[in-house]
C-alpha atoms as a PDB file:
ATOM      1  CA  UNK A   1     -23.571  -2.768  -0.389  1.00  0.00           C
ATOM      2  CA  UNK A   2     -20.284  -1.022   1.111  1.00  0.00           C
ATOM      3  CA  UNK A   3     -18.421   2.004   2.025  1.00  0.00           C
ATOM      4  CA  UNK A   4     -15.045   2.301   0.234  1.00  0.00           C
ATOM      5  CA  UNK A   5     -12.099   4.352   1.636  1.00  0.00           C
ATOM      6  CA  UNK A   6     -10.681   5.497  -1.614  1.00  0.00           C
ATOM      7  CA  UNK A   7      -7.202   7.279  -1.278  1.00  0.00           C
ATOM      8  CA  UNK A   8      -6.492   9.530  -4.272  1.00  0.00           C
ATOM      9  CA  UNK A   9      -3.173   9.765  -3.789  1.00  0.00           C
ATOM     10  CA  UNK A  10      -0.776  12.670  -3.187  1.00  0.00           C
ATOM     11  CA  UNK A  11      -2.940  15.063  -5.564  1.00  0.00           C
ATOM     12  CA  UNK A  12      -2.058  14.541  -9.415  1.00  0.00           C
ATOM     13  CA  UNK A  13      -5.218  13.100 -10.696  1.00  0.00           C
ATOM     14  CA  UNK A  14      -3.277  10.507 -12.898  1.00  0.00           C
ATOM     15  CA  UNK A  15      -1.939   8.914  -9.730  1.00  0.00           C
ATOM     16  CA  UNK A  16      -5.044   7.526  -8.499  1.00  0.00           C
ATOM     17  CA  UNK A  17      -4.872   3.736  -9.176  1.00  0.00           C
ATOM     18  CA  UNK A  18      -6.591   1.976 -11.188  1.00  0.00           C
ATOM     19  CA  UNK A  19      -8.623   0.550  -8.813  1.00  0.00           C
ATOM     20  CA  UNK A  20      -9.495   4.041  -7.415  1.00  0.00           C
ATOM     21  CA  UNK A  21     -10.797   5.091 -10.631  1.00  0.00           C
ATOM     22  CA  UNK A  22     -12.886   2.074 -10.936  1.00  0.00           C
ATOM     23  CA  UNK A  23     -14.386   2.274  -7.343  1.00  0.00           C
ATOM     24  CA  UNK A  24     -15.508   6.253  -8.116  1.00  0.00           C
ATOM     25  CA  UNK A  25     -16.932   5.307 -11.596  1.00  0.00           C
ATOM     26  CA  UNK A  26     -18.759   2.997 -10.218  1.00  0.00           C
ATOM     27  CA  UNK A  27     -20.295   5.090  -7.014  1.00  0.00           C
ATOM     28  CA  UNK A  28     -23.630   6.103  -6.383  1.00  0.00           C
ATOM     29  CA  UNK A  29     -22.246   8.942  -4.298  1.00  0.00           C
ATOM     30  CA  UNK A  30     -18.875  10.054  -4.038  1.00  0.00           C
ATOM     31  CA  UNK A  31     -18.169  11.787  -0.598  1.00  0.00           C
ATOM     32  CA  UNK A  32     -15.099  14.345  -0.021  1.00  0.00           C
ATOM     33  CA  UNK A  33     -14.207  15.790   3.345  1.00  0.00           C
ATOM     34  CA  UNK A  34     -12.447  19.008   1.800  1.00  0.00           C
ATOM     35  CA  UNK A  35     -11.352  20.828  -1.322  1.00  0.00           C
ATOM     36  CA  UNK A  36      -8.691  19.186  -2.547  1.00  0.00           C
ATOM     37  CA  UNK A  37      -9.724  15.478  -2.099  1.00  0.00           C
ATOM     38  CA  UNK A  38     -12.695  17.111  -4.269  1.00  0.00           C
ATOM     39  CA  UNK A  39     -10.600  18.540  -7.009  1.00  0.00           C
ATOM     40  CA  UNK A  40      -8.998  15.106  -7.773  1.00  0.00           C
ATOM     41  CA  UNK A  41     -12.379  13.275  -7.340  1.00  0.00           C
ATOM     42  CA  UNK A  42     -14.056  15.470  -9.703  1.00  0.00           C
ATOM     43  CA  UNK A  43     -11.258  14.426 -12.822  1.00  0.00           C
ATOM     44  CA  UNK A  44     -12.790  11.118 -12.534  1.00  0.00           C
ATOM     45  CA  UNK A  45     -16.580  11.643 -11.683  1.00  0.00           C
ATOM     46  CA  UNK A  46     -19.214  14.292 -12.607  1.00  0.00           C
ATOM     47  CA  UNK A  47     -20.024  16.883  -9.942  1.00  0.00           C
ATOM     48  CA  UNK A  48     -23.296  15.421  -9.321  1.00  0.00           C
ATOM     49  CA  UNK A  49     -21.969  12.280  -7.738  1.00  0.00           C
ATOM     50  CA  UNK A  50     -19.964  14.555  -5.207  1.00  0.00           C
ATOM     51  CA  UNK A  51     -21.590  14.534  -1.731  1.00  0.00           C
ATOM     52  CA  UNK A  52     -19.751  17.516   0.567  1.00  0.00           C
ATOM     53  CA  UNK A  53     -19.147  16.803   3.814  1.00  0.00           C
ATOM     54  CA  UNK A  54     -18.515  19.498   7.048  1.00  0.00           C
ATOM     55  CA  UNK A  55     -16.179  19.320   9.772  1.00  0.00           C
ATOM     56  CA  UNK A  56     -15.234  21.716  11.541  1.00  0.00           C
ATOM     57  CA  UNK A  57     -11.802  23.591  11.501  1.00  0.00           C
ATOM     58  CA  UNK A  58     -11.521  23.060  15.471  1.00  0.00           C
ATOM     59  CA  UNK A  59      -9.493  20.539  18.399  1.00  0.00           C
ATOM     60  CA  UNK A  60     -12.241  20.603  20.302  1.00  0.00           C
ATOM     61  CA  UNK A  61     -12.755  16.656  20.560  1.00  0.00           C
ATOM     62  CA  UNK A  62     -16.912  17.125  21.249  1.00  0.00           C
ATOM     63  CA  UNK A  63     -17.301  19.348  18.044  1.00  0.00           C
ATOM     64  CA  UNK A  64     -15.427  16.403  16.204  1.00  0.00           C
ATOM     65  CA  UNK A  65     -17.031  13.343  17.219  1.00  0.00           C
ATOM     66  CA  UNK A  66     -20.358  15.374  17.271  1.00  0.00           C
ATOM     67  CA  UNK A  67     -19.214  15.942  13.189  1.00  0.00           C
ATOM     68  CA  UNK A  68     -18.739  12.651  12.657  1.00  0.00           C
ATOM     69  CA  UNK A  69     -21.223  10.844  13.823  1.00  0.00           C
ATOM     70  CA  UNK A  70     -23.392  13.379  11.662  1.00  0.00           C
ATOM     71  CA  UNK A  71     -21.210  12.654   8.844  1.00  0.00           C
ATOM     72  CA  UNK A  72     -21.520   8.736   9.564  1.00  0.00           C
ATOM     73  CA  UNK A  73     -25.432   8.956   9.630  1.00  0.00           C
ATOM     74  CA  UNK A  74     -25.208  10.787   6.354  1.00  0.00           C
ATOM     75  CA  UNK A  75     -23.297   8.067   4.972  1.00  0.00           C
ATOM     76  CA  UNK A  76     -24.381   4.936   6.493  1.00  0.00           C
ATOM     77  CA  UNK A  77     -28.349   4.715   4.584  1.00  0.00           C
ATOM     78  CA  UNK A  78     -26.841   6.139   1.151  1.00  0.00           C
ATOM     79  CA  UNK A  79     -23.920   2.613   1.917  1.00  0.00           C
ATOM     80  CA  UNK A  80     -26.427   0.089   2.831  1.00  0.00           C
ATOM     81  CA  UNK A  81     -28.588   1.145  -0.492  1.00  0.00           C
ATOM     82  CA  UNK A  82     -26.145   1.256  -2.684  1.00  0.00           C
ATOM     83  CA  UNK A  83     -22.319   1.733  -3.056  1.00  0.00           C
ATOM     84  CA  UNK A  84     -20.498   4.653  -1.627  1.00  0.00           C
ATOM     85  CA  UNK A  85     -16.668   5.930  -1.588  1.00  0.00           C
ATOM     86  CA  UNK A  86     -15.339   8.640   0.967  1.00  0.00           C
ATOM     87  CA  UNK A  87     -12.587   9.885  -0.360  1.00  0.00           C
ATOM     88  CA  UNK A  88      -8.827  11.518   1.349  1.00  0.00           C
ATOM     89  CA  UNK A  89      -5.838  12.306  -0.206  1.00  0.00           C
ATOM     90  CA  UNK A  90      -2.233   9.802  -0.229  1.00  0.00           C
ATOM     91  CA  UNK A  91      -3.952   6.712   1.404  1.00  0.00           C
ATOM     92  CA  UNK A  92      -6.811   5.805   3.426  1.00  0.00           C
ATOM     93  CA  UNK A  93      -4.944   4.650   6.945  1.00  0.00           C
ATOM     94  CA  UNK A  94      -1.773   7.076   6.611  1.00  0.00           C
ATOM     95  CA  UNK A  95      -2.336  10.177   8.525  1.00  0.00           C
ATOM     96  CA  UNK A  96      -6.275  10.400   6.997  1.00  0.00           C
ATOM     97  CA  UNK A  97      -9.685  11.553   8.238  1.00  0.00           C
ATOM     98  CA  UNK A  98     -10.700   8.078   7.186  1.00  0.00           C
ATOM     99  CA  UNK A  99      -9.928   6.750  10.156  1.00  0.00           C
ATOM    100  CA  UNK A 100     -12.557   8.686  11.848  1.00  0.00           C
ATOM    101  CA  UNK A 101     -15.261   7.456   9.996  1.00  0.00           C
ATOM    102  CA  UNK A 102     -14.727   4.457  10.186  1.00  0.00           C
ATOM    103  CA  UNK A 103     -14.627   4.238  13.569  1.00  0.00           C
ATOM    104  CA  UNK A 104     -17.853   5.919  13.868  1.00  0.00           C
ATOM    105  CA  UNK A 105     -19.059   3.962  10.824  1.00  0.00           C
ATOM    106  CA  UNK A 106     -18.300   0.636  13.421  1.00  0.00           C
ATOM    107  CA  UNK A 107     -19.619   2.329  16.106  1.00  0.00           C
ATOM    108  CA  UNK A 108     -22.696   3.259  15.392  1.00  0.00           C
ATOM    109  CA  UNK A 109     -23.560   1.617  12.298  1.00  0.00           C
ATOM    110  CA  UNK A 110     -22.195  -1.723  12.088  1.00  0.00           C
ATOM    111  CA  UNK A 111     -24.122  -3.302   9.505  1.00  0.00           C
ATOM    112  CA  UNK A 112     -22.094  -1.327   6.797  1.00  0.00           C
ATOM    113  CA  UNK A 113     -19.509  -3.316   5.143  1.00  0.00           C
ATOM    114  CA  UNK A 114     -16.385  -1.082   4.549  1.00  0.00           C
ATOM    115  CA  UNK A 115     -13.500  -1.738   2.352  1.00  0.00           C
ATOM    116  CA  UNK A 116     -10.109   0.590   2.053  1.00  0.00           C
ATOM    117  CA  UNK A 117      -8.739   1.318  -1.703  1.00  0.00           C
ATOM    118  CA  UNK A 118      -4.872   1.681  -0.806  1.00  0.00           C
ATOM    119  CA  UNK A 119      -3.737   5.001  -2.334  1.00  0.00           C
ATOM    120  CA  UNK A 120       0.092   6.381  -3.292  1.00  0.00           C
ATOM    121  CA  UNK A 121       0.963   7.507   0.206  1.00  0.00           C
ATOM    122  CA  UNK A 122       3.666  10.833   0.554  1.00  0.00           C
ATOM    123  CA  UNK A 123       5.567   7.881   2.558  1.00  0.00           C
ATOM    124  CA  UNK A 124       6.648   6.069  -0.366  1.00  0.00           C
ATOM    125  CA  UNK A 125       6.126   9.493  -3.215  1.00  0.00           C
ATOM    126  CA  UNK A 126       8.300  11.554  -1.557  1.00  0.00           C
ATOM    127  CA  UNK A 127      11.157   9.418  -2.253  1.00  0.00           C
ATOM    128  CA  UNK A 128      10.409   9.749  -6.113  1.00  0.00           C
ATOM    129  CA  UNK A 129      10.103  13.388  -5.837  1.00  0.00           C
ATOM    130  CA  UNK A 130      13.335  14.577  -3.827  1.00  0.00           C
ATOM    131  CA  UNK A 131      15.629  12.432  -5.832  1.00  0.00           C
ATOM    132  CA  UNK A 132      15.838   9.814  -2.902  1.00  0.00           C
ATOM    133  CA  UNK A 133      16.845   5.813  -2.180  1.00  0.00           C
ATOM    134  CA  UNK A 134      15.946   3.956   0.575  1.00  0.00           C
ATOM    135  CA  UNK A 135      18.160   0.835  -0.247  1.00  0.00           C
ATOM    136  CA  UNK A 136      17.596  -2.789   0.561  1.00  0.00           C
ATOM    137  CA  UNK A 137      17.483  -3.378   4.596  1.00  0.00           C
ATOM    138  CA  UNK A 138      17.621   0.096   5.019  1.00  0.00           C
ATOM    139  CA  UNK A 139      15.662   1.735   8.087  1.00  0.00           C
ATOM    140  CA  UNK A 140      12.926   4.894   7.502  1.00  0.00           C
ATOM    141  CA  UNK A 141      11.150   6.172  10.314  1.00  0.00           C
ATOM    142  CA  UNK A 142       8.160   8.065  10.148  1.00  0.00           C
ATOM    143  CA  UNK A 143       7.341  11.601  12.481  1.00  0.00           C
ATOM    144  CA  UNK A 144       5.346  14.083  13.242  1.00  0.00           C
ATOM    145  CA  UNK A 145       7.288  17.571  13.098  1.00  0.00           C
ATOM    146  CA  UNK A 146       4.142  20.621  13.871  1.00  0.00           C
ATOM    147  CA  UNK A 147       4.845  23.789  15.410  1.00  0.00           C
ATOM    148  CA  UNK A 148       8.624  23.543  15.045  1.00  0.00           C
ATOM    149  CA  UNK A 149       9.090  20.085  16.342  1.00  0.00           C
ATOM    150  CA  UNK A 150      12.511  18.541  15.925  1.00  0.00           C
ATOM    151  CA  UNK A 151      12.459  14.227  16.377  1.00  0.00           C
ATOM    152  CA  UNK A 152      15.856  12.989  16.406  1.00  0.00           C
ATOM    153  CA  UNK A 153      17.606   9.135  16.971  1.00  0.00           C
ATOM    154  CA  UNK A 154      16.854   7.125  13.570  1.00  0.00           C
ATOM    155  CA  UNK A 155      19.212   7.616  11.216  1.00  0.00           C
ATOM    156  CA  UNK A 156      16.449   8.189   8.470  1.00  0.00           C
ATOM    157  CA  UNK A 157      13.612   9.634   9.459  1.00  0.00           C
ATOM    158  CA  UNK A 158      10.512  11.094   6.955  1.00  0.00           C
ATOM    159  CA  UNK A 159       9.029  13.914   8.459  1.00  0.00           C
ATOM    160  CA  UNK A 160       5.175  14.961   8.242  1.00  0.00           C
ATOM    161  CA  UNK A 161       3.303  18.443   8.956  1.00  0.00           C
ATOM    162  CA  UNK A 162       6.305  20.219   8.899  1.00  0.00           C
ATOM    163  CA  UNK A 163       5.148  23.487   9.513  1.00  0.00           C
ATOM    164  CA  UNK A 164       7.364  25.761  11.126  1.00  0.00           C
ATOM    165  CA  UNK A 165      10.589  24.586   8.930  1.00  0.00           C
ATOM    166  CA  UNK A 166      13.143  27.075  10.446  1.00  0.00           C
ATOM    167  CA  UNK A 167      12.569  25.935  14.225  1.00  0.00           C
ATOM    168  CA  UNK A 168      12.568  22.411  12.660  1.00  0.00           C
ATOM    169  CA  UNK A 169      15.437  22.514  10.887  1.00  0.00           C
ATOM    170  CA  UNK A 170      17.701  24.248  13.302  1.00  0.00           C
ATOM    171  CA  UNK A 171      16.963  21.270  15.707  1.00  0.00           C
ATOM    172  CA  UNK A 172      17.923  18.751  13.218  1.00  0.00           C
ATOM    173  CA  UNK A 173      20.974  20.487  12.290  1.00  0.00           C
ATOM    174  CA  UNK A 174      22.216  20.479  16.011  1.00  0.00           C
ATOM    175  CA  UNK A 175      21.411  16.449  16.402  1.00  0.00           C
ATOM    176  CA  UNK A 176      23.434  16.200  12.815  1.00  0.00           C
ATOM    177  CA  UNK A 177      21.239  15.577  10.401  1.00  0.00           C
ATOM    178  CA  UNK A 178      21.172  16.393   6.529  1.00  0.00           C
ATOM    179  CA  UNK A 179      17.385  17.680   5.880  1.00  0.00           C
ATOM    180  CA  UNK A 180      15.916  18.070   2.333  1.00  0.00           C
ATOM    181  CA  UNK A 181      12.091  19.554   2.331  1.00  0.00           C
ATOM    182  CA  UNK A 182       9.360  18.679  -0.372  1.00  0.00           C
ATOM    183  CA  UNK A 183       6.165  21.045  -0.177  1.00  0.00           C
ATOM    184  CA  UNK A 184       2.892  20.219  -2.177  1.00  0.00           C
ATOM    185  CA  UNK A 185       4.813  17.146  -3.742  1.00  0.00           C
ATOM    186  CA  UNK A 186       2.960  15.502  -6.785  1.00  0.00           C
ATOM    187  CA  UNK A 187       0.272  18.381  -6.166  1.00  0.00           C
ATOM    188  CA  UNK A 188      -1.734  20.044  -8.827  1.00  0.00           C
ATOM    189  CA  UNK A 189      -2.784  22.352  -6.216  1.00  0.00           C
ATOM    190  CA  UNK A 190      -0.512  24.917  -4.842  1.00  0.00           C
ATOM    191  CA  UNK A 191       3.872  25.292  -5.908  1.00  0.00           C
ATOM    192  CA  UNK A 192       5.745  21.917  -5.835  1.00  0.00           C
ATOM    193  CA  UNK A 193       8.840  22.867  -3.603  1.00  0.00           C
ATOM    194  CA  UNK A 194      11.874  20.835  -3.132  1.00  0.00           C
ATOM    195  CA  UNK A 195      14.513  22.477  -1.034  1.00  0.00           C
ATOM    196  CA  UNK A 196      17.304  22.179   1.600  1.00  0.00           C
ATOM    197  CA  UNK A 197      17.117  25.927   2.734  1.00  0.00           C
ATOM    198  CA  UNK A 198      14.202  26.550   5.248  1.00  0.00           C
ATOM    199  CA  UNK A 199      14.009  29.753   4.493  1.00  0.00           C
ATOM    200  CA  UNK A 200      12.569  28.940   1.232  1.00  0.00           C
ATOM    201  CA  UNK A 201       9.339  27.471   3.072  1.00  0.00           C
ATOM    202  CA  UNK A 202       9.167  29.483   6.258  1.00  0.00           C
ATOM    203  CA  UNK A 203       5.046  30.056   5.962  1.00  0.00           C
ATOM    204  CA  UNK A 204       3.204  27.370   6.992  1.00  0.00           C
ATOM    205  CA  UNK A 205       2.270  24.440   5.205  1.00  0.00           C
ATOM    206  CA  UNK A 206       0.713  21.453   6.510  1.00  0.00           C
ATOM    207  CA  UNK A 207       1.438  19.724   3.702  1.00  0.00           C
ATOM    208  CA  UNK A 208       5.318  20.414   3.888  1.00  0.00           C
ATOM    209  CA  UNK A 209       7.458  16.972   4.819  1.00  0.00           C
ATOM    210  CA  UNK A 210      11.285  16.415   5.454  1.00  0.00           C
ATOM    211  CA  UNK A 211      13.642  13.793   4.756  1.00  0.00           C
ATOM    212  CA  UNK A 212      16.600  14.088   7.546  1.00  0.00           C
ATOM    213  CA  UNK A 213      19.500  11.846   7.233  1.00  0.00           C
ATOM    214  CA  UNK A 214      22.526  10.927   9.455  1.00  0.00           C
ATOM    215  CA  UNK A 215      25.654  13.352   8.533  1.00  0.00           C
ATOM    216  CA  UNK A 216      27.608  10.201   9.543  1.00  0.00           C
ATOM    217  CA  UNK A 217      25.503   7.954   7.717  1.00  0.00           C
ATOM    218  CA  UNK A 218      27.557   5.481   5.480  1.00  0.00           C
ATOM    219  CA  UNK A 219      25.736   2.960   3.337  1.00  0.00           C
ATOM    220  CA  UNK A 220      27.406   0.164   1.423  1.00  0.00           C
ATOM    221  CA  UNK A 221      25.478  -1.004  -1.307  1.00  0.00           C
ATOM    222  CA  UNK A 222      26.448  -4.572  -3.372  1.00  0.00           C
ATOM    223  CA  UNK A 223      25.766  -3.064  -6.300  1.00  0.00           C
ATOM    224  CA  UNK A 224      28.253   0.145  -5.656  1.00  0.00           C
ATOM    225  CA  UNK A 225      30.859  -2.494  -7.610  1.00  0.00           C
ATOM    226  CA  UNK A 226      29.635  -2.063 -10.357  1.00  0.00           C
ATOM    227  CA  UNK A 227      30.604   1.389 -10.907  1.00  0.00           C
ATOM    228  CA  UNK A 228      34.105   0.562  -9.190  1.00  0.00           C
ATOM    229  CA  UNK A 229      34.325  -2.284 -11.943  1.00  0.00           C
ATOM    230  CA  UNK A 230      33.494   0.383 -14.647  1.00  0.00           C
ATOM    231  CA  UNK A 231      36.089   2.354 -13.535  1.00  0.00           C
ATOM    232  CA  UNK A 232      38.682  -0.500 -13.827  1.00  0.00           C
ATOM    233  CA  UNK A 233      37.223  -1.513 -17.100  1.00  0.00           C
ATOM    234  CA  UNK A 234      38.122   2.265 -18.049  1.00  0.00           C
ATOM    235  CA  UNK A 235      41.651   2.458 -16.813  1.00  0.00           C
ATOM    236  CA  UNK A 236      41.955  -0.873 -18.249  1.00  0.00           C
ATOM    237  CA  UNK A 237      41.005  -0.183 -21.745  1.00  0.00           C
ATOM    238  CA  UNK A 238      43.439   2.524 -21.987  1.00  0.00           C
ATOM    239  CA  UNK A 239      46.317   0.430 -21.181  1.00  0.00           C
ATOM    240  CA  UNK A 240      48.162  -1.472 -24.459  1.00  0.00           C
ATOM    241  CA  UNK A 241      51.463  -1.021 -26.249  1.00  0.00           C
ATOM    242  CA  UNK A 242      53.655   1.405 -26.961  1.00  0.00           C
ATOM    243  CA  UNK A 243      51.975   1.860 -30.015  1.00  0.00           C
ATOM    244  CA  UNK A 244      48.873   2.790 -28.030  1.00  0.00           C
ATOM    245  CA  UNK A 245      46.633  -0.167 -29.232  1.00  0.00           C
ATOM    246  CA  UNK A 246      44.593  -2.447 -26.260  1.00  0.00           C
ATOM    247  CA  UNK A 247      46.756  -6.032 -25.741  1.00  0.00           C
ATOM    248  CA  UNK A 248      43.957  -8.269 -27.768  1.00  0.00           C
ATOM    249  CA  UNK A 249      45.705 -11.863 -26.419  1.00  0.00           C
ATOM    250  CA  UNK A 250      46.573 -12.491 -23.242  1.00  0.00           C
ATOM    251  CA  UNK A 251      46.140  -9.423 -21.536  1.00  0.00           C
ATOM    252  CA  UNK A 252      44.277  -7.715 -18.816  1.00  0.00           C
ATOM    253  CA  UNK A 253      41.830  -6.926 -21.236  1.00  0.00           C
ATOM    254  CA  UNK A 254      41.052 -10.231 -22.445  1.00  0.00           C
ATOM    255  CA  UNK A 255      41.005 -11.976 -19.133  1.00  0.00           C
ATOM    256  CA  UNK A 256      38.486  -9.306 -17.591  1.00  0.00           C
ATOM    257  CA  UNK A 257      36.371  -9.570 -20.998  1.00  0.00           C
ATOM    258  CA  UNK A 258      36.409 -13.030 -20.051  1.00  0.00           C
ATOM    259  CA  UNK A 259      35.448 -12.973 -16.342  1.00  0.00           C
ATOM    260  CA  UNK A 260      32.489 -10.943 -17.423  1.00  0.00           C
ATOM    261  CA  UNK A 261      31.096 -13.043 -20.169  1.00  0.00           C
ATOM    262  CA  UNK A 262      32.305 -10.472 -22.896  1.00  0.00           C
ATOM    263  CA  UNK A 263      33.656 -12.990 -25.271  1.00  0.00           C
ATOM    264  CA  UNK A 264      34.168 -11.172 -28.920  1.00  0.00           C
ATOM    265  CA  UNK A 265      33.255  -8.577 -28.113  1.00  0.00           C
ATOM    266  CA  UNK A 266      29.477  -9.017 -27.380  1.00  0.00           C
ATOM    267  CA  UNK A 267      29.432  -6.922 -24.205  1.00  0.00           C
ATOM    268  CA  UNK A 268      28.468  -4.167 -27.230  1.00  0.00           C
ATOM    269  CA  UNK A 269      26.958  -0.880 -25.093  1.00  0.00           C
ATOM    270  CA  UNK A 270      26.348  -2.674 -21.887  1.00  0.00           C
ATOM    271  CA  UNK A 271      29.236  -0.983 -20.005  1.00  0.00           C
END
């Protein structure tokens, strides 16, 4: 029997994967270490699959490992009986609790077999969300930004736990970055937020990431002639006679028509 790590991805219920949804259906117990993990669990299972788990809102690394190994033994008879999920928001090794208990899980009860569900991680969503491309061979470089912190040397960076945005941002700004901010992004839970003024999400929000980018930042994409070649087709099209009419023989037209595979015209709305 086994333990999956089932991530639910960023929070819309219809994000989970397929996969996901199967694993959950088919639990015997469904385990959730907080509210919203639960929320999106119960759109695919009834409540009485849901087993609630405790751990305490504290840094105090005794209290946590004291937590977890409670919440392993809880786990570990209910995964060698039958088949069990544990369940965390985005995916199951980005930033999760999942990592905790599995840990324990190998430490303490190795005879469990465990297998991760991959979720949609805020790593590759946000990108969808704020209206961003991270080309071909481009770098993206992932950080930690609590209590105001301010990483700086990639020239893309994705910021996590963004929680004092002001004292973040102003650091950014100085190093020469362009920052956009996504709060509660693909979130049925709370106000989706998408933003380049801090001031907009000054409270805190530990689910509040960045995307800073190099002012000086200049990308040259192989595709980017395309658009130049549209423009030419354009300027191109408009040329002809005195009369006004396009040279049909001969010309600029033709030969470019040509070039392109247009032949009689067959390029139709593809421009």
């Amino acid at each position: 029997m086994t333990l999956y790590g089932v991530g639910l991805g960023p929070g819309e219920a219809d994000l989970v994967t397929v996969r996901g949804r199967e694993i959950l259906e088919n639990a015997d117990v469904v385990y959730s270490p907080g509210r919203l993990s639960r929320t999106v669990a119960l759109k695919h299972v009834d409540e009485s699959k849901i087993g609630d788990l405790d751990f305490p809102m504290t840094r105090d690394e005794e209290k946590l490992r004291a937590a977890w190994k409670e919440a392993a033994a809880e786990i570990a008879p209910n995964a060698r009986d039958g088949d069990v999920a544990f369940v965390t928001l985005g995916d199951p090794n980005v930033y999760s609790t999942f990592g905790h208990l599995r840990r324990t899980i190998d430490a303490f009860h190795p005879e469990v077999e465990l297998e991760i569900v991959p979720g949609v991680s805020a790593v590759t969503a946000f990108a969808t969300a704020m209206g961003v491309e991270i080309e071909a061979g481009a770098g993206l470089s992932l950080r930690e930004a609590a209590s105001g912190h301010s990483p700086t040397g990639p020239d893309r960076m994705i910021l996590f736990k963004v929680t004092d945005a002001p004292a973040t941002h102003e650091g950014l700004v100085e190093a020469g970055y362009d920052v956009t901010y996504g709060r509660r992004l693909f979130m049925e839970q709370g106000e989706t937020i998408v933003t380049d003024d801090p001031a907009e999400i000054d409270e805190r929000d530990y689910y509040t990431l960045a995307y800073a980018e190099k002012e000086s930042l200049e990308v040259e994409q192989a595709t980017a002639a395309f658009l130049e070649e549209d423009d030419a087709d354009d300027a191109t099209a408009n040329d002809g006679d005195s009369s006004g009419e396009p040279v049909a023989d001969g010309g600029e037209v033709a030969a470019l028509e040509h070039a392109e595979g247009c032949e009689s015209g067959d390029c139709g709305g593809h421009r």
